[in-house]
Protein backbone atom coordinates (compact mmCIF):
# COMPACT_ATOMS: atom_id res chain seq x y z
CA UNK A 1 11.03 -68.46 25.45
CA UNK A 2 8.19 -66.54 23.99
CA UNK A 3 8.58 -63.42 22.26
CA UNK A 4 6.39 -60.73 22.84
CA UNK A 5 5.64 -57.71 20.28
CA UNK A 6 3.60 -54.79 21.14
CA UNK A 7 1.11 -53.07 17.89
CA UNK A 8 -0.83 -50.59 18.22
CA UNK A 9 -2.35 -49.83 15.12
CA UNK A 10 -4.74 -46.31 14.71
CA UNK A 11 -5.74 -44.95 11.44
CA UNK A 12 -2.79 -44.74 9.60
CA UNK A 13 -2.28 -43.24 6.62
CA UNK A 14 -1.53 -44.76 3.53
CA UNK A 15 -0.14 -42.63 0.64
CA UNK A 16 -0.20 -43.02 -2.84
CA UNK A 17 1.30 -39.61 -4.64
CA UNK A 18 -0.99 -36.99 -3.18
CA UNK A 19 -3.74 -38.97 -2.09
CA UNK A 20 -3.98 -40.79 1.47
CA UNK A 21 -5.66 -44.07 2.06
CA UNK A 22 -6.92 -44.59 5.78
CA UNK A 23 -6.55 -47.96 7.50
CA UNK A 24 -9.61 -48.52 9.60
CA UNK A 25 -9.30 -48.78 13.43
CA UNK A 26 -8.52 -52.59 13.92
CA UNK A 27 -7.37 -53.10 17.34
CA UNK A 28 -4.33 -51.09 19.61
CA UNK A 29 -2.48 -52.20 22.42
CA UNK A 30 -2.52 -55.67 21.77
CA UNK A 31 0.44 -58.20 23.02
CA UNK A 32 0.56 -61.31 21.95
CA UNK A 33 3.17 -64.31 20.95
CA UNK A 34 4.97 -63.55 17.61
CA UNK A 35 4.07 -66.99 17.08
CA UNK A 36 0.26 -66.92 17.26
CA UNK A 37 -0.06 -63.81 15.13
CA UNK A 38 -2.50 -64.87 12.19
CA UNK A 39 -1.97 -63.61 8.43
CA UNK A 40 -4.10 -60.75 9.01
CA UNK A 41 -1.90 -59.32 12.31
CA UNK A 42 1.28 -59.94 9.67
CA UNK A 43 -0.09 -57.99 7.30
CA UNK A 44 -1.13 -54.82 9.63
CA UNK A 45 2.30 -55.11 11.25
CA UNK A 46 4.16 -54.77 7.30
CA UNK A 47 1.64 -52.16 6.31
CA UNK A 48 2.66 -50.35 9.51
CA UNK A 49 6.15 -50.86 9.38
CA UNK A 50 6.41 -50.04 5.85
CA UNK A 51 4.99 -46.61 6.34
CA UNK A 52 8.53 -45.56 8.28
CA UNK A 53 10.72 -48.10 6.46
CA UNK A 54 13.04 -46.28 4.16
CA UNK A 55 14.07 -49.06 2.29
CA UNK A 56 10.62 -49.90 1.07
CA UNK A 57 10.86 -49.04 -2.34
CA UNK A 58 7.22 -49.53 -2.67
CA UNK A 59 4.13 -50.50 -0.21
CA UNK A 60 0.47 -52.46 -0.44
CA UNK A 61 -2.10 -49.99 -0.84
CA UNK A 62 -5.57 -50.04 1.52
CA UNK A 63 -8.22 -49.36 -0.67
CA UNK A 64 -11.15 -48.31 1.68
CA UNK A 65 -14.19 -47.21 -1.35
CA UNK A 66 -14.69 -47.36 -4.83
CA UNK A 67 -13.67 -44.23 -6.13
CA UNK A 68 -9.80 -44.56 -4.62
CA UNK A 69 -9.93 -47.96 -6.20
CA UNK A 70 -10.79 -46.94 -9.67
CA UNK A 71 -8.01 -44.54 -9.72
CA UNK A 72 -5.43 -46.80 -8.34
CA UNK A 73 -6.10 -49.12 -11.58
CA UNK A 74 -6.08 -46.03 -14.06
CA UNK A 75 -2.89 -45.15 -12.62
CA UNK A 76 -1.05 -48.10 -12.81
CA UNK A 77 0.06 -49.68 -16.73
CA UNK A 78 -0.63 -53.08 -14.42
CA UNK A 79 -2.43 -53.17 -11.01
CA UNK A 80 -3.42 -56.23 -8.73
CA UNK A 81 -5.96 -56.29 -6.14
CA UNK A 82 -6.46 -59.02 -3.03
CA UNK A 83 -10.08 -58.85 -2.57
CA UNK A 84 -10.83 -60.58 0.31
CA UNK A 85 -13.67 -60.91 2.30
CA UNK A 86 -11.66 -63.21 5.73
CA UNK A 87 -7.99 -61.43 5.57
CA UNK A 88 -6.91 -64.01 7.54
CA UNK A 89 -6.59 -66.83 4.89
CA UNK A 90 -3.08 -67.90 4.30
CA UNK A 91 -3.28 -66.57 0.32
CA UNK A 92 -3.80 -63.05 2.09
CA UNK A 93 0.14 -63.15 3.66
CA UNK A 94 1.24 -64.86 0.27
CA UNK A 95 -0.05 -61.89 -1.84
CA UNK A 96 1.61 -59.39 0.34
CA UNK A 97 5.20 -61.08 -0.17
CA UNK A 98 4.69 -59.97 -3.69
CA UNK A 99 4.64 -56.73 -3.20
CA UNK A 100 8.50 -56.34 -2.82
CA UNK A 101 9.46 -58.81 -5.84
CA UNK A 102 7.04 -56.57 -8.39
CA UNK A 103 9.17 -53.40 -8.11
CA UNK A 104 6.88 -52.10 -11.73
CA UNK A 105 3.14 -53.78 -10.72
CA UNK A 106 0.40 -52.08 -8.41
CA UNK A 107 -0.44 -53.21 -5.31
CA UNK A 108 -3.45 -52.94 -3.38
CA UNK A 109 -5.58 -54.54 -0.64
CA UNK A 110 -9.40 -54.54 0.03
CA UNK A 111 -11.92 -55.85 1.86
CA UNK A 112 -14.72 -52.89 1.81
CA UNK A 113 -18.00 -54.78 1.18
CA UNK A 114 -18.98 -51.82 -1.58
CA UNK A 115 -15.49 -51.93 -3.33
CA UNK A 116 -16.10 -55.70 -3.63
CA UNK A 117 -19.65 -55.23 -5.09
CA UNK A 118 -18.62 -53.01 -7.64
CA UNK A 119 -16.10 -55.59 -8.83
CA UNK A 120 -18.60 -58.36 -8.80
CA UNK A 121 -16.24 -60.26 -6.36
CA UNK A 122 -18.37 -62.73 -4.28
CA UNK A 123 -15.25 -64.69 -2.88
CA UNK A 124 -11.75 -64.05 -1.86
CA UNK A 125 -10.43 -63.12 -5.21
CA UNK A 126 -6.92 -61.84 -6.57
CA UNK A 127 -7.30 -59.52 -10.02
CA UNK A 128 -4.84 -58.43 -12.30
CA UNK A 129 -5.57 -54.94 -14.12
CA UNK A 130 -3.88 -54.32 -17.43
CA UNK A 131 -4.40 -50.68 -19.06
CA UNK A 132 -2.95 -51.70 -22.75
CA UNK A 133 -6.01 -53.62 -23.29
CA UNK A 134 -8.63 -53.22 -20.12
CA UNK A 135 -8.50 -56.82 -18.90
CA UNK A 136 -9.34 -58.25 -15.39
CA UNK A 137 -8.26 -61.17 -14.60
CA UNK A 138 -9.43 -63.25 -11.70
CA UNK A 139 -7.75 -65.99 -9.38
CA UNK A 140 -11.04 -67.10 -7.27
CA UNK A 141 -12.20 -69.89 -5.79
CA UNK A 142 -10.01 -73.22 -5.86
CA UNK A 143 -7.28 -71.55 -7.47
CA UNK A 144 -7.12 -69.35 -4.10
CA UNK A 145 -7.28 -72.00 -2.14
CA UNK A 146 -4.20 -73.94 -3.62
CA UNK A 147 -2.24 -70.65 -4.41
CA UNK A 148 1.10 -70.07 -3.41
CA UNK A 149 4.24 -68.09 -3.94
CA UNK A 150 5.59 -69.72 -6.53
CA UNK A 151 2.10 -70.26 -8.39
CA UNK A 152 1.28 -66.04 -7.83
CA UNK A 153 4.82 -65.19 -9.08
CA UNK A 154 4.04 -67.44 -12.10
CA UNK A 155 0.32 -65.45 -12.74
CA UNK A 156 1.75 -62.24 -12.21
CA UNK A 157 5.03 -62.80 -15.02
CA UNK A 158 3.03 -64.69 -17.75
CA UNK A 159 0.21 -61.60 -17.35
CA UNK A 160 2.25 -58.26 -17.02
CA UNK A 161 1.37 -56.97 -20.09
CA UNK A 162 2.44 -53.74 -20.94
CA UNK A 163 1.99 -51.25 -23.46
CA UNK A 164 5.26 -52.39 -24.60
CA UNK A 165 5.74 -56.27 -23.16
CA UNK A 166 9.33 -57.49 -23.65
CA UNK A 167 9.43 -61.05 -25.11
CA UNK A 168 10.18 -64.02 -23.18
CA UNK A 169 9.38 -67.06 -22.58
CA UNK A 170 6.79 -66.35 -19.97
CA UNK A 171 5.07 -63.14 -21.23
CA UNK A 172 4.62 -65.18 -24.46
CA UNK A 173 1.92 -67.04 -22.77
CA UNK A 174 0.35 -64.22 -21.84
CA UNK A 175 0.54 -62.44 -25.05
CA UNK A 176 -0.88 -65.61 -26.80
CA UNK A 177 -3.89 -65.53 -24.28
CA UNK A 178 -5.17 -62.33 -24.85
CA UNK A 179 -8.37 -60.69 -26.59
CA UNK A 180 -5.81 -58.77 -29.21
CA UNK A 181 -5.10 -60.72 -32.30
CA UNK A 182 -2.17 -58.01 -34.15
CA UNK A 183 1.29 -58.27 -32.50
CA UNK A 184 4.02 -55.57 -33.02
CA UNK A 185 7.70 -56.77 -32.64
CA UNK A 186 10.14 -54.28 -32.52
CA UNK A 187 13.51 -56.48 -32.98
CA UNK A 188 16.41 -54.79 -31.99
CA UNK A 189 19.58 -54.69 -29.93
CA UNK A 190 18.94 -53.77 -26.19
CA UNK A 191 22.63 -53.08 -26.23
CA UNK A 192 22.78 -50.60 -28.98
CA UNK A 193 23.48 -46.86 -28.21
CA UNK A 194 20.02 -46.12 -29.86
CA UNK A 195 18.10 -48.10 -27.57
CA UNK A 196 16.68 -45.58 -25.22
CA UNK A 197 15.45 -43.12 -27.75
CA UNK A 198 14.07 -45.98 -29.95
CA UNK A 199 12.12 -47.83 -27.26
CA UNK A 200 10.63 -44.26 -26.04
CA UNK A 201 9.53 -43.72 -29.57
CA UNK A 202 8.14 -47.21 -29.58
CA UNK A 203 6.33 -46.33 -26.14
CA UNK A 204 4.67 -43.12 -27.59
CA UNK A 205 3.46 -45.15 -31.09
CA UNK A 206 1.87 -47.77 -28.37
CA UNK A 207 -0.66 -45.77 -27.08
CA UNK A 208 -2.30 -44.76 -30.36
CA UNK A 209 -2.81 -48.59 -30.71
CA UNK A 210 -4.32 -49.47 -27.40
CA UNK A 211 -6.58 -52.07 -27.35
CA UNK A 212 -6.17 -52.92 -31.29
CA UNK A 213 -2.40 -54.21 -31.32
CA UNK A 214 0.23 -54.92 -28.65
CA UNK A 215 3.66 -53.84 -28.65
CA UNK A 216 6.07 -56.37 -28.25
CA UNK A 217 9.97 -55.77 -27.98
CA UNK A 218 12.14 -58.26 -28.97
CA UNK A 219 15.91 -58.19 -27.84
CA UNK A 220 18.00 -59.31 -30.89
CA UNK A 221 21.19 -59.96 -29.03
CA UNK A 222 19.88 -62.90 -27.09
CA UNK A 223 20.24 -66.56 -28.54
CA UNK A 224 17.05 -67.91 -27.37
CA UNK A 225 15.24 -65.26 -29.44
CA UNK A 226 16.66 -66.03 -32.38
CA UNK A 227 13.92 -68.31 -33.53
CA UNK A 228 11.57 -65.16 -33.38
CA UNK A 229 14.14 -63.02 -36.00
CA UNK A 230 14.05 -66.59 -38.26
CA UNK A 231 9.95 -67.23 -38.02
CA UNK A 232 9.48 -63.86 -40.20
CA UNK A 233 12.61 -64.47 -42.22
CA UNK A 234 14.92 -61.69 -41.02
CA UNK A 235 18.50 -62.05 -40.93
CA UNK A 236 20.98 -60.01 -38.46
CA UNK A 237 21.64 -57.45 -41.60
CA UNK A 238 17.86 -56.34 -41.38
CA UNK A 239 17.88 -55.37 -37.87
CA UNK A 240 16.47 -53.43 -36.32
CA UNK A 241 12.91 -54.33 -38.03
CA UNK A 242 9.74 -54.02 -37.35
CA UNK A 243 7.36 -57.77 -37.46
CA UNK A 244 3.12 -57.37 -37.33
CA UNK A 245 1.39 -60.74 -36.93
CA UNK A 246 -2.35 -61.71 -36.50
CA UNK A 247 -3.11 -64.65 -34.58
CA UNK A 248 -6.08 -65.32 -35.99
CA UNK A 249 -4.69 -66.50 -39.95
CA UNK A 250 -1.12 -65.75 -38.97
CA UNK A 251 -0.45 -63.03 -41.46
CA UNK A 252 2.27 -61.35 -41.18
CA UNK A 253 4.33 -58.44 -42.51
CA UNK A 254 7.96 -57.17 -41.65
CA UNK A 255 10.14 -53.61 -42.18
CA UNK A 256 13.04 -52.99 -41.66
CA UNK A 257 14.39 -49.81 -40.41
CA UNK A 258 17.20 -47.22 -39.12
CA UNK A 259 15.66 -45.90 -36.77
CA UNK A 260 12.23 -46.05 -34.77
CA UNK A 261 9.35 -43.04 -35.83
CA UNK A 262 5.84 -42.96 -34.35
CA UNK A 263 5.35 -42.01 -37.92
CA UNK A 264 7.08 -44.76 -39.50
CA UNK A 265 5.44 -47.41 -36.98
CA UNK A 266 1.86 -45.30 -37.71
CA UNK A 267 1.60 -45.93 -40.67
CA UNK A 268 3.27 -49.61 -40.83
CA UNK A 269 0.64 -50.45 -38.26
CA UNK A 270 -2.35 -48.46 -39.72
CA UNK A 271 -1.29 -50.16 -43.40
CA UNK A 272 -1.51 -53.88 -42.27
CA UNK A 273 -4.94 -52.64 -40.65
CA UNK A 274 -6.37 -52.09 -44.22
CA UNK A 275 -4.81 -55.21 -45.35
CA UNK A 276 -1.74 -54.16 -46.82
CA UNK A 277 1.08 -56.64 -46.52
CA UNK A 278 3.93 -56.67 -48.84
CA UNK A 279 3.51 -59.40 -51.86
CA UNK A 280 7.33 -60.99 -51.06
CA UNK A 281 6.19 -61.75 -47.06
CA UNK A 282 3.04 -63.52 -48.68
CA UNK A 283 4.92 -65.47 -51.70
CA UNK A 284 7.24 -66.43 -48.52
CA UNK A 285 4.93 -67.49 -46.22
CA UNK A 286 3.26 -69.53 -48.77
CA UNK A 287 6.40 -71.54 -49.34
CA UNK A 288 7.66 -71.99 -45.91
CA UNK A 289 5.96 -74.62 -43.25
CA UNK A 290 4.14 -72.79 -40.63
CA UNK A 291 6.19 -73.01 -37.56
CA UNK A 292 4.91 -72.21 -33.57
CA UNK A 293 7.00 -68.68 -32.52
C-alpha cells in the first residue's frame, strides 16, 4: 500500500532568539509517495515539523543572505554550515540528522548563491566555525561525496573546540591540529564541590587568551587521563594544577593551586608568554624521555 503525505510548505519562519529566518516559497500542495520523497522534500518536511515540535530541543537554521549568516557564526562558540548548491544530494539528509545529536553546536543550512560567494564555496561544502580561534574548516569535494553519519559525527567531535575543550581522546586530535601552539590544562576533579565555580573562573580567564592559547580541562578522576597528570610530573597531592605546553619545542610549565583565579591563571599564562618557566620543570624535562600526551 502506498502512503500518501500532504506538505504544503509557505514562507515559514525560522527563529533564532529574536531574529526570523524566512524559508523561500518551494512548492505547496504537493502529494506524493513517502517513498519517493528525495533528501531535499525530507529536509523541508523536518524544518517544518520542527517549527511546532515541542520536543525539539534545537532546529537547522535557513540562512537566506550574508548578513544573518555572519551573525549566526558570531553567536555560536562552534557553528556548522551545509552549503550546498543541489540540496538534494544524500550528504544534505545526513547533515540534518546531526542536528539533534549536537545539543551545544550551531546549525545552519544554505544554498543562497551570495551567501556561498562570500564564503568562497564553489561546491557542496560542510564548514565548521570555531570562535576560540576563528577557524573554518571545510569538508568539500570527495570527502562530501563519501561522507556519512558516522564519518560527520567523527569531524564534528575531533573539531568542537571550545574556549574551554574538555580532554579526550577525540578532541585531542583536534587540539593537536590547530594553528595555536600554547595549551592550558586545568587538571582537576569534575566531581569536586568546587567544580562549578572553578571551571566558570577558568571560562572567564579563556577569553583574554583567545586566539594565543587554548583552554583545555582535564578531569583528574578518570583513569585514562592519568597519563596526562604523569607527562608533566604531577602526582594526585598537587591537584588541582594548572599545565601550559607549546607544541612547537614542547616546553612546558606546571602550578599547582587551591583554587582557580583569572588572576592567578593571568598571570601564569602571561609569564610563560615572556618565557618564564620554572628552573625545576626544565632540570625535569631534561632528564625524563619525551613521551607523546
Amino acid at each position: 500500500m502506498t502512503v500518501l503525505i500532504e506538505i504544503t510548505i509557505s514562507l515559514a519562519g525560522i527563529s533564532m532568539g529574536r531574529k526570523v529566518y524566512e524559508m523561500p516559497l518551494i512548492f505547496t500542495a504537493a502529494s506524493c509517495p513517502l517513498s519517493t520523497l528525495t533528501p531535499f522534500h525530507l529536509l523541508l518536511l523536518s524544518l517544518s515539523l520542527s517549527l511546532d515540535d515541542p520536543d525539539a530541543t534545537q532546529q537547522l537554521v535557513w540562512l537566506t543572505d550574508v548578513p544573518s549568516t555572519i551573525e549566526f557564526i558570531a553567536a555560536a562558540e562552534v557553528a556548522i554550515i551545509g552549503f550546498f548548491q543541489d540540496l538534494e544530494i544524500p550528504i544534505v539528509s545526513v547533515f540534518q540528522s546531526m542536528v539533534q545529536q549536537f545539543q551545544d553546536v550551531s546549525f545552519g543550512i544554505s544554498n543562497n548563491s551570495e551567501v556561498l560567494s562570500y564564503y568562497n564555496i564553489t561546491g557542496n561544502t560542510i564548514s565548521l566555525f570555531r570562535l576560540v580561534d576563528n577557524e573554518q574548516l571545510n569538508l568539500e569535494g570527495a570527502d562530501i561525496e563519501s561522507m556519512d553519519a558516522t564519518k560527520l559525527s567523527r569531524f564534528i567531535h575531533i573539531n568542537s573546540l571550545r574556549f574551554v575543550t574538555e580532554y579526550n581522546a577525540m578532541t585531542v586530535l583536534g587540539l593537536f591540529n590547530t594553528m595555536i601552539e600554547i595549551h592550558l590544562l586545568l587538571m582537576m576533579n569534575k566531581a569536586s564541590p568546587e567544580y562549578e565555580e572553578n571551571l566558570h573562573r577558568y571560562q572567564t580567564a579563556a577569553k583574554l587568551f583567545q586566539g594565543k592559547i587554548l583552554f583545555v580541562l582535564v578531569d583528574s578522576s578518570l583513569k585514562e587521563n592519568g597519563k596526562v597528570v604523569s607527562y608533566f610530573k604531577l602526582k594526585e597531592t598537587q591537584l588541582p594544577a594548572l599545565a601550559i605546553y607549546r607544541t612547537l619545542d614542547d616546553k612546558w610549565d606546571t602550578l599547582s593551586i587551591a583554587e582557580v583565579t583569572v588572576e592567578q591563571v593571568q598571570d601564569f599564562c602571561e609569564g610563560f608568554l615572556k618565557g618564564k618557566v620554572l628552573k625545576e620543570n626544565h632540570k625535569l624535562e631534561e632528564k625524563t624521555p619525551k613521551e607523546e600526551l
